[in-house]
C-alpha atoms as a PDB file:
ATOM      1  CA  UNK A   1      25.179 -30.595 -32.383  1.00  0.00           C
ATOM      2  CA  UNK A   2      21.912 -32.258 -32.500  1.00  0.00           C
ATOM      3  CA  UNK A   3      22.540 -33.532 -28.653  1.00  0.00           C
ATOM      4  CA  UNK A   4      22.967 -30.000 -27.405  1.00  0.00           C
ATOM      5  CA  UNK A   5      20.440 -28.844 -29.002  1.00  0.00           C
ATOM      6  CA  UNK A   6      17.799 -31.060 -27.447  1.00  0.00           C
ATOM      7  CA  UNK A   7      19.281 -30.664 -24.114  1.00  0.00           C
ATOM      8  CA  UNK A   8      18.604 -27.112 -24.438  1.00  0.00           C
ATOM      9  CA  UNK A   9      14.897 -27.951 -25.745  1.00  0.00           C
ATOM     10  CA  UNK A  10      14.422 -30.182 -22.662  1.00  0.00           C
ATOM     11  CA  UNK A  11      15.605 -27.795 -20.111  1.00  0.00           C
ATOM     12  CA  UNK A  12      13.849 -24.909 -21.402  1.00  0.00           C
ATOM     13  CA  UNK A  13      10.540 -27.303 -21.362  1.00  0.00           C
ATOM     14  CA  UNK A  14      11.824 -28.357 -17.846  1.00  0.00           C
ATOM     15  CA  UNK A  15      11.919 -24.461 -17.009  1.00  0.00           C
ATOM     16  CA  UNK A  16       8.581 -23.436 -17.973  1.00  0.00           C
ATOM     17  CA  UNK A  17       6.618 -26.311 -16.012  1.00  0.00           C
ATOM     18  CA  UNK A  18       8.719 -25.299 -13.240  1.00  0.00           C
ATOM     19  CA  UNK A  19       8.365 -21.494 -13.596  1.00  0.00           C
ATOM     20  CA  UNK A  20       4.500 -22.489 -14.289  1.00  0.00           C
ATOM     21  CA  UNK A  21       4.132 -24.611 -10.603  1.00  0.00           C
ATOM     22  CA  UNK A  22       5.593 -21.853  -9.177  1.00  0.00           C
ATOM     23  CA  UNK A  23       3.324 -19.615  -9.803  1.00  0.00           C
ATOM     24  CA  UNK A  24       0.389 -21.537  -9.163  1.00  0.00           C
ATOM     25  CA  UNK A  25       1.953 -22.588  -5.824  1.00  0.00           C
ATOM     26  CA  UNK A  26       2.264 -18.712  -4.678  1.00  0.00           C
ATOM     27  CA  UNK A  27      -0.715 -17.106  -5.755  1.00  0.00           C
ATOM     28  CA  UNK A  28      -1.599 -14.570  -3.357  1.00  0.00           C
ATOM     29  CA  UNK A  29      -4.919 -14.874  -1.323  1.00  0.00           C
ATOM     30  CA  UNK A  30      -6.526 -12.050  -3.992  1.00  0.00           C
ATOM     31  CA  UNK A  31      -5.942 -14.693  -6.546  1.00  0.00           C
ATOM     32  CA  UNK A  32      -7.299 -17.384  -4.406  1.00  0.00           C
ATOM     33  CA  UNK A  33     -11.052 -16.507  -3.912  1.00  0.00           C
ATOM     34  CA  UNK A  34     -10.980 -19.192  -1.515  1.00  0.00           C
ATOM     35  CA  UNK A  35     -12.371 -19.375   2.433  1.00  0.00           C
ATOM     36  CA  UNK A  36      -8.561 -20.107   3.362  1.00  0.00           C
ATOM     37  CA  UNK A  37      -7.286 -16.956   1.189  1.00  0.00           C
ATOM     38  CA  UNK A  38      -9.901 -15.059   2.623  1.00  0.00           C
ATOM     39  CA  UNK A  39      -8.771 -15.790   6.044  1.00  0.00           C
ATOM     40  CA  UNK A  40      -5.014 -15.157   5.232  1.00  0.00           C
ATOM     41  CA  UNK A  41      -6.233 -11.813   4.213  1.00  0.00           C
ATOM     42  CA  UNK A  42      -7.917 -11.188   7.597  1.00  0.00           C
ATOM     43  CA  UNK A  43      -5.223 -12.449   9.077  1.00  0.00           C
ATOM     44  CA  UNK A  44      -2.380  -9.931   7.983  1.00  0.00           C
ATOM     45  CA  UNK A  45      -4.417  -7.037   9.691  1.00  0.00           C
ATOM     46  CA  UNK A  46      -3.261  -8.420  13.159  1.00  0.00           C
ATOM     47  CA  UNK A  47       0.422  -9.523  12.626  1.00  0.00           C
ATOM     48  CA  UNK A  48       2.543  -9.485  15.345  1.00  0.00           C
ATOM     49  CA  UNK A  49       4.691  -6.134  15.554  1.00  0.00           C
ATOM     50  CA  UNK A  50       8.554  -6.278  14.546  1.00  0.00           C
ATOM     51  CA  UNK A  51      11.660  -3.941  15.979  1.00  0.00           C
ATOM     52  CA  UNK A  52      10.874  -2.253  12.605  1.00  0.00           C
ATOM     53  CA  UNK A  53       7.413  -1.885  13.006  1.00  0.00           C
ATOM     54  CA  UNK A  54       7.882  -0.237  16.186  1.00  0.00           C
ATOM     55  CA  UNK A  55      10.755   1.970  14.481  1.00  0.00           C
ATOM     56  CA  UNK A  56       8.671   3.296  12.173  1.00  0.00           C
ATOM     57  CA  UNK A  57       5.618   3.613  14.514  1.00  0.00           C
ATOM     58  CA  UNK A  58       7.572   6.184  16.195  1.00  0.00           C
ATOM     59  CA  UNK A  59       8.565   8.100  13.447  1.00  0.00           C
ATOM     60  CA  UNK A  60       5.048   8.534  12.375  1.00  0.00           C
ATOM     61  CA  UNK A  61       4.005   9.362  16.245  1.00  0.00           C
ATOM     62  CA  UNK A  62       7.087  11.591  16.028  1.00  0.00           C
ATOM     63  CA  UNK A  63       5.394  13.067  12.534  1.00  0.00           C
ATOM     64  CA  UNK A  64       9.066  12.468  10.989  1.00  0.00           C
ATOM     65  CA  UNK A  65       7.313  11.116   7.687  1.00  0.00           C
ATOM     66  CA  UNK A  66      10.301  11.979   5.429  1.00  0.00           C
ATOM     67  CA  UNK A  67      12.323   9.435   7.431  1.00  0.00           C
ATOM     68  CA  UNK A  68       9.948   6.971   7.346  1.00  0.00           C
ATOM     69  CA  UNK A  69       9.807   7.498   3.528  1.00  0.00           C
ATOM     70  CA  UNK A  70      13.330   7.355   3.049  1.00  0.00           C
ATOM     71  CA  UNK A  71      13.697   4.139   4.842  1.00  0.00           C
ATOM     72  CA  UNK A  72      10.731   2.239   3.447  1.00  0.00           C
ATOM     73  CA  UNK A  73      11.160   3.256  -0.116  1.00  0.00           C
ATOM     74  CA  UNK A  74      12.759   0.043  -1.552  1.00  0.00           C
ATOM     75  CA  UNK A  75       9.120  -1.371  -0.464  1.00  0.00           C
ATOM     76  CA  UNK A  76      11.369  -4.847   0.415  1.00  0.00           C
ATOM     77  CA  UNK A  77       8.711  -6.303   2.882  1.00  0.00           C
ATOM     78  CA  UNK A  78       5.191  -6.221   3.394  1.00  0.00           C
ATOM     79  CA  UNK A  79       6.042  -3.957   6.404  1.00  0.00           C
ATOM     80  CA  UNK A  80       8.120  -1.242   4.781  1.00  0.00           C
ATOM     81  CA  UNK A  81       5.304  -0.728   2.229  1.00  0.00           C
ATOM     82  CA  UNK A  82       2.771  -0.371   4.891  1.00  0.00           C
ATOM     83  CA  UNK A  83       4.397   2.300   6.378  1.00  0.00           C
ATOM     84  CA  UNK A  84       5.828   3.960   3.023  1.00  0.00           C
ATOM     85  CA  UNK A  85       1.863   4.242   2.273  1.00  0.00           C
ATOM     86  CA  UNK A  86       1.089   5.605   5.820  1.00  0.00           C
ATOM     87  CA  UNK A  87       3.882   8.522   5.459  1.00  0.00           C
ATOM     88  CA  UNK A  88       2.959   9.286   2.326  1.00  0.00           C
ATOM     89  CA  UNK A  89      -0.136   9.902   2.688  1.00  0.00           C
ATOM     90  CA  UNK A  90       0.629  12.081   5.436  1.00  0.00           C
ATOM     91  CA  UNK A  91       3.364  13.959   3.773  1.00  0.00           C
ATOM     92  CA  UNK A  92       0.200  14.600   1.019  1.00  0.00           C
ATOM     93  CA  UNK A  93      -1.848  15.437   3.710  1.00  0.00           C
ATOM     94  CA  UNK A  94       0.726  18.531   4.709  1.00  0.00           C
ATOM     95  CA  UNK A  95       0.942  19.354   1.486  1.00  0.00           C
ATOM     96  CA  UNK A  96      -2.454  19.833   1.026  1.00  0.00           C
ATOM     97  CA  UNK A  97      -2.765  22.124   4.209  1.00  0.00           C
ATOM     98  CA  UNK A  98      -0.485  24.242   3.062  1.00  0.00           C
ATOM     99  CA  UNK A  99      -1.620  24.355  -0.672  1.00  0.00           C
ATOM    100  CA  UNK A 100      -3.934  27.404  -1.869  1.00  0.00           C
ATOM    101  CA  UNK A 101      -7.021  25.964  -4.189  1.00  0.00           C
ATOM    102  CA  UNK A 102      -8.811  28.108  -6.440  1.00  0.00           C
ATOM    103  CA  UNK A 103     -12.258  27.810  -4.916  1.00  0.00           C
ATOM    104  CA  UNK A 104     -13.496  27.496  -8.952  1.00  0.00           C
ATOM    105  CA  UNK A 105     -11.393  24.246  -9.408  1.00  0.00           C
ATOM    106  CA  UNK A 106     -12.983  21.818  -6.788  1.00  0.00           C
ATOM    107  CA  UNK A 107     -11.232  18.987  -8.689  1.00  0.00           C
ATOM    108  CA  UNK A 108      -7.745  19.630  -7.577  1.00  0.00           C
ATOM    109  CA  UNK A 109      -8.415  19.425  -3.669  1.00  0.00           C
ATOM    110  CA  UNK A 110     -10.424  15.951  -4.785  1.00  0.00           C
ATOM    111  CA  UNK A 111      -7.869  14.771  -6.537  1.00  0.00           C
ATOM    112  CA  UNK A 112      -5.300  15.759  -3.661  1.00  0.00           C
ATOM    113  CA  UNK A 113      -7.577  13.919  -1.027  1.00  0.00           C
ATOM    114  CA  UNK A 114      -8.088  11.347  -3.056  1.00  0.00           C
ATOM    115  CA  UNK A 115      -3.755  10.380  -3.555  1.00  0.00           C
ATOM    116  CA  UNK A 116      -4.153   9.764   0.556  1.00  0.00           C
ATOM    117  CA  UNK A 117      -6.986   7.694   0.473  1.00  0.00           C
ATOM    118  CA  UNK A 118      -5.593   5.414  -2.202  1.00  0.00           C
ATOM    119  CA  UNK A 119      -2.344   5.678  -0.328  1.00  0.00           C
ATOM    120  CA  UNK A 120      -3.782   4.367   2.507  1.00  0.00           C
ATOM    121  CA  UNK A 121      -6.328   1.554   1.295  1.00  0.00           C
ATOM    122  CA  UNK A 122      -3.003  -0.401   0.270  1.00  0.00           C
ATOM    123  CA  UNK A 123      -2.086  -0.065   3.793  1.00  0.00           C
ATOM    124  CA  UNK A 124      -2.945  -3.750   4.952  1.00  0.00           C
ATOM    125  CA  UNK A 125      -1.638  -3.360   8.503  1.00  0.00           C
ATOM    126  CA  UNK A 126      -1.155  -0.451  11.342  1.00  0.00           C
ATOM    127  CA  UNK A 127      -0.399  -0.789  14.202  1.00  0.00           C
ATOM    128  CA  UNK A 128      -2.041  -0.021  17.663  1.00  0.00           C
ATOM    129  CA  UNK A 129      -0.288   2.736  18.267  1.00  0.00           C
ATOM    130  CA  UNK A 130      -1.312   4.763  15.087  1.00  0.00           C
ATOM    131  CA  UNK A 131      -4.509   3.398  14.266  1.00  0.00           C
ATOM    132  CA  UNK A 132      -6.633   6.263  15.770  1.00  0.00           C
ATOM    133  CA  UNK A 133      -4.488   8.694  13.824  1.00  0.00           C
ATOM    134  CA  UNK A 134      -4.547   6.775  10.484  1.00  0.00           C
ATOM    135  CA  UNK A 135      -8.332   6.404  10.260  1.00  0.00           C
ATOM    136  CA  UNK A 136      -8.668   9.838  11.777  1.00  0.00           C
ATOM    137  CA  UNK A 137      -6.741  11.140   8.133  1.00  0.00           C
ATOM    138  CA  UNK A 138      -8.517   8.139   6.339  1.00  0.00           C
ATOM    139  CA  UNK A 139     -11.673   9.761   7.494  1.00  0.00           C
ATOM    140  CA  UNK A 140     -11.338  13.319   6.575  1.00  0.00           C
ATOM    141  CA  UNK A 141      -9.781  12.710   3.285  1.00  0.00           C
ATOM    142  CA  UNK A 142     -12.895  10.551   2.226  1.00  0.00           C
ATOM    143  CA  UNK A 143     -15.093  13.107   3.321  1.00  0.00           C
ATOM    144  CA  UNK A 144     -13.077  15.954   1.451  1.00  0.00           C
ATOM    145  CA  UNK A 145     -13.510  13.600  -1.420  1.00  0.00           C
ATOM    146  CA  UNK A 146     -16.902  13.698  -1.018  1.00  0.00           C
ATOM    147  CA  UNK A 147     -17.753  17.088  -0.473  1.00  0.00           C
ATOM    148  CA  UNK A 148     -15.813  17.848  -3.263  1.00  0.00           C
ATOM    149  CA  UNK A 149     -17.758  15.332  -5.943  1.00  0.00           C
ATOM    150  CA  UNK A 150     -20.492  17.282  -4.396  1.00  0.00           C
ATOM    151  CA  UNK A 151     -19.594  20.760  -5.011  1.00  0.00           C
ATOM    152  CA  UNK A 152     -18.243  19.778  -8.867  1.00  0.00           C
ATOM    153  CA  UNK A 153     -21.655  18.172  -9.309  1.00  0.00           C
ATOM    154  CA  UNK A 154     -23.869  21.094  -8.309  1.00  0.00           C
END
């Protein structure tokens, strides 16, 4: 009895310094305020573009968001959450255009802009093909955000 129970002791120990090198062996470049995780950061924004990339790309072109949700939402890869962000934050965008605001309440529409712009600062990659449109949205939302702080502040 006393043998199995300090193999168990001894494996568990074994686990946590492995779990605990683990960890310290994948901490992400946020973690790692170093020059080389600063440059790994940099270097996701130009990543070389994948079938699925290009798939997706389309879809947004195509402005078939929905799909592009439905297909990213596991959020498996560092590509299917870029683009889950990107359609989402166009779907919010639609929503928003077709939303009536009370003209008292200029907290609502800030609050609405303000889903797509966090939607869209995790985006840590788009592609070419999008970019103008992405920033175009990125753009106007932060200004409606703005505008609105603004208008609730006067």
């Amino acid at each position: 009895m006393k043998k199995v129970l300090s193999l168990i002791l001894i494996l568990l120990l074994a686990l946590t310094a492995c779990g605990t090198q683990e960890k310290e062996e994948t901490a992400s470049p946020e973690e790692n305020k170093t020059e080389e995780g600063t440059n790994a950061t940099k270097n996701q924004n130009t990543r070389e573009l994948t079938a699925e990339d290009e798939k997706f790309s389309k879809l947004i072109v195509d402005k078939d968001y929905e799909a592009v949700v439905k297909e990213t939402v596991s959020l498996k890869s560092e590509s299917q959450k870029d683009f889950y962000y990107i359609a989402s934050a166009f779907i919010k965008n639609n929503e928003i255009q077709t939303k009536t605001y009370d003209p008292a309440d200029t907290n609502a529409m800030k609050t609405d802009y303000q889903v797509i712009v966090n939607y869209l600062k995790r985006v840590k990659f788009v592609p070419d093909e999008i970019k103008d449109e992405v920033e175009g949205l990125r753009k106007v939302a932060e200004e409606k955000v703005e505008e609105a702080a603004k208008q609730s502040a006067q």
